[in-house]
Protein backbone atom coordinates (compact mmCIF):
# COMPACT_ATOMS: atom_id res chain seq x y z
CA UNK A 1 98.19 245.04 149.69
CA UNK A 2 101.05 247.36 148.40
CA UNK A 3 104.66 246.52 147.82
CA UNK A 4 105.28 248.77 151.26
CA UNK A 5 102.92 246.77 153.12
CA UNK A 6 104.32 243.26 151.76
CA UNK A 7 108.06 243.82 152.02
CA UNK A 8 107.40 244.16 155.80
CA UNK A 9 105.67 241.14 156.10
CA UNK A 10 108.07 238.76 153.66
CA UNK A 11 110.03 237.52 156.50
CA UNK A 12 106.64 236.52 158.50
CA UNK A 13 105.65 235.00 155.24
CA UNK A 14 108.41 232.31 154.68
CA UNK A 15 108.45 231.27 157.94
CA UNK A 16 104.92 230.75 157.82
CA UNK A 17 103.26 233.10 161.19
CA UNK A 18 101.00 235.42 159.09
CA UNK A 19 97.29 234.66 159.40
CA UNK A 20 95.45 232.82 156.41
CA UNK A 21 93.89 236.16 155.21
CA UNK A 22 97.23 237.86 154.68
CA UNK A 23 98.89 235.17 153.20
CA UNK A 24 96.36 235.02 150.71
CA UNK A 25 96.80 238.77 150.23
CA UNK A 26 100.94 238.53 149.68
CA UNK A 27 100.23 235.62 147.68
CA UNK A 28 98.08 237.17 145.28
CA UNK A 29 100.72 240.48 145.44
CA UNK A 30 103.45 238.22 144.82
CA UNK A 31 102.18 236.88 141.61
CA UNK A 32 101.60 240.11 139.99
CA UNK A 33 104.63 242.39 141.05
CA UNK A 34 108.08 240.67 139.93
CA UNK A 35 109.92 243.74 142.20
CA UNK A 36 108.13 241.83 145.66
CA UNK A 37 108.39 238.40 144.44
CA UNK A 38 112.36 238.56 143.35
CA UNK A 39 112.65 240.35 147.11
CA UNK A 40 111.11 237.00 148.89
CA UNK A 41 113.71 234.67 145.90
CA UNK A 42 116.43 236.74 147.44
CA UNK A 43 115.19 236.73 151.57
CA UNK A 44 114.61 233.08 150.91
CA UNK A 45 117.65 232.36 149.38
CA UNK A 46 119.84 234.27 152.41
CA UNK A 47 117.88 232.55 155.02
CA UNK A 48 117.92 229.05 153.57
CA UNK A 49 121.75 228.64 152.27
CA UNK A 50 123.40 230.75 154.83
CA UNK A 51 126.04 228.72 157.06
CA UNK A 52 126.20 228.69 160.75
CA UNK A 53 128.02 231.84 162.15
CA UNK A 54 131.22 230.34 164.10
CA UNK A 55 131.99 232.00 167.09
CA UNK A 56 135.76 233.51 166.96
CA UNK A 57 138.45 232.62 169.25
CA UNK A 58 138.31 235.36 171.61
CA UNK A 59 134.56 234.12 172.23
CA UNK A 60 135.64 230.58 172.75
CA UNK A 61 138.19 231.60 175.08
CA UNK A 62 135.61 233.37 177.24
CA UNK A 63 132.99 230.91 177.00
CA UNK A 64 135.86 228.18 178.48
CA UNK A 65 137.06 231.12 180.84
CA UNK A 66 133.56 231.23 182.42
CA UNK A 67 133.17 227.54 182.48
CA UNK A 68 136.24 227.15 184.60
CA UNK A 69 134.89 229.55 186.80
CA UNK A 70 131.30 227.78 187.21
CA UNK A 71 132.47 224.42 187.71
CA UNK A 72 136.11 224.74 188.89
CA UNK A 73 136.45 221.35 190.15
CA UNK A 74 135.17 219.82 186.70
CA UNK A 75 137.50 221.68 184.55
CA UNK A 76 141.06 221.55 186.65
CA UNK A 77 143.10 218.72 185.03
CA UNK A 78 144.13 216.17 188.10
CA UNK A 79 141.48 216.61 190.15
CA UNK A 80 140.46 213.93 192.66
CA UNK A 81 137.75 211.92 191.02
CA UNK A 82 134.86 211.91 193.68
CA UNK A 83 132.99 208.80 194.42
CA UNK A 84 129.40 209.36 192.46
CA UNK A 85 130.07 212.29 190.12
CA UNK A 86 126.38 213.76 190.60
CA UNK A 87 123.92 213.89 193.92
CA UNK A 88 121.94 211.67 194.20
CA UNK A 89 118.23 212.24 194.39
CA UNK A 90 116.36 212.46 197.61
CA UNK A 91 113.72 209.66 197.11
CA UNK A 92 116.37 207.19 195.26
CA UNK A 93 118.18 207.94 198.43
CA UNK A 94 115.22 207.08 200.67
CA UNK A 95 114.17 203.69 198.48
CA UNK A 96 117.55 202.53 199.16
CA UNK A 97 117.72 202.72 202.53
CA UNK A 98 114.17 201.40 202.75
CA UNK A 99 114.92 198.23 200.78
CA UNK A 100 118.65 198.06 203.17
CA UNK A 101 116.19 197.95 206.26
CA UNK A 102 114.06 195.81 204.84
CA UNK A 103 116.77 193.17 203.73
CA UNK A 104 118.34 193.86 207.06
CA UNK A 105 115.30 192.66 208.77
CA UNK A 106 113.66 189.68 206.73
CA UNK A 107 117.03 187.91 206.34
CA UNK A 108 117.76 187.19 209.93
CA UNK A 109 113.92 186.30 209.97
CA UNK A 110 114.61 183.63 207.23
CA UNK A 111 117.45 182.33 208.40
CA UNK A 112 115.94 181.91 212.14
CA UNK A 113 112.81 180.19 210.73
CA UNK A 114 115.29 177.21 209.00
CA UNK A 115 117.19 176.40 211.83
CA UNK A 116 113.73 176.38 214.06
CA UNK A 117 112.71 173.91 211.14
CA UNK A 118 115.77 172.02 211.55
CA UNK A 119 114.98 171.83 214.97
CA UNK A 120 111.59 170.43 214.96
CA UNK A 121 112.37 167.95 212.26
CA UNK A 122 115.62 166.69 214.38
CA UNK A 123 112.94 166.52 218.05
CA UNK A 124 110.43 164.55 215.52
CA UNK A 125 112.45 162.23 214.52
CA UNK A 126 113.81 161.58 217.35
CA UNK A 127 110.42 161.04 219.23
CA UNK A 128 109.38 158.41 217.05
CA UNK A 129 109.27 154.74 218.35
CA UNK A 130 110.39 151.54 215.91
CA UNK A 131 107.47 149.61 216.25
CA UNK A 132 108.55 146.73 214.18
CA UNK A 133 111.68 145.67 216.62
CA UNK A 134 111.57 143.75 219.47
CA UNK A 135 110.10 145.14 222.74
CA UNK A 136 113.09 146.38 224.46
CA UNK A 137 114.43 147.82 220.77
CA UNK A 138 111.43 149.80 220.48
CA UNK A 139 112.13 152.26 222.81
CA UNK A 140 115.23 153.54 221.80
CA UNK A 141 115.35 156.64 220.08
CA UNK A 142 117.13 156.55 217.04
């Protein structure tokens, strides 16, 4: 490779998206021409210590300018504070009202079997005979 054909590929180089066979090429370039080799010291210099751009004011300002206009009810200051602040999905919203139903119908259930049970306990005790009083005794449900 010439020092035309590597300066275009430098930036491919240092980030590492050239193919084995050209890297091998620049590599061997690199060692023996000190014009190519201080080019990739300086590109990887610049694109290792240079600091985050900041946007300016004027960009802030629009960026905030065009959130407030997406999401109006978000950004206004005051604003009624809704009751859930997202929607909620449609199959969380479906379990819940399954497992409401289901609660809705198994508790009655469960209550109604322990007052049949209180029942039947209550009409078996009360059919049972004393067998150790006297005759007369015996037959009075207790």
């Amino acid at each position: 490779m010439d020092c035309t054909g590597v300066a275009g590929h430098l930036v491919a180089y240092h980030f590492a998206t050239v193919s084995d066979e050209e890297r091998d090429a620049i590599d061997a370039h690199l060692l023996g021409c000190t014009t190519c080799l201080a080019s990739y010291f300086a590109l990887k210099r610049a694109t290792d210590k240079s600091p985050p751009e900041r946007p300016s004011a004027a960009v802030k300002a629009r960026l905030r300018a065009e959130v407030a206009a997406a999401f109006p009810e978000r950004v206004q200051k005051g604003a009624r504070v809704r009751l859930l602040a997202r929607r909620i999905p449609l199959y969380q919203g479906l379990f819940a009202a399954a497992l409401a139903a289901a609660i809705a119908l198994v508790v009655p259930t469960l209550l109604r079997e322990e007052q049949l049970r209180d029942v039947r306990g209550a009409s078996k005790r009360a059919a049972q005979i004393d067998s150790a009083r006297p005759r007369a005794e015996s037959f009075q449900i207790y």
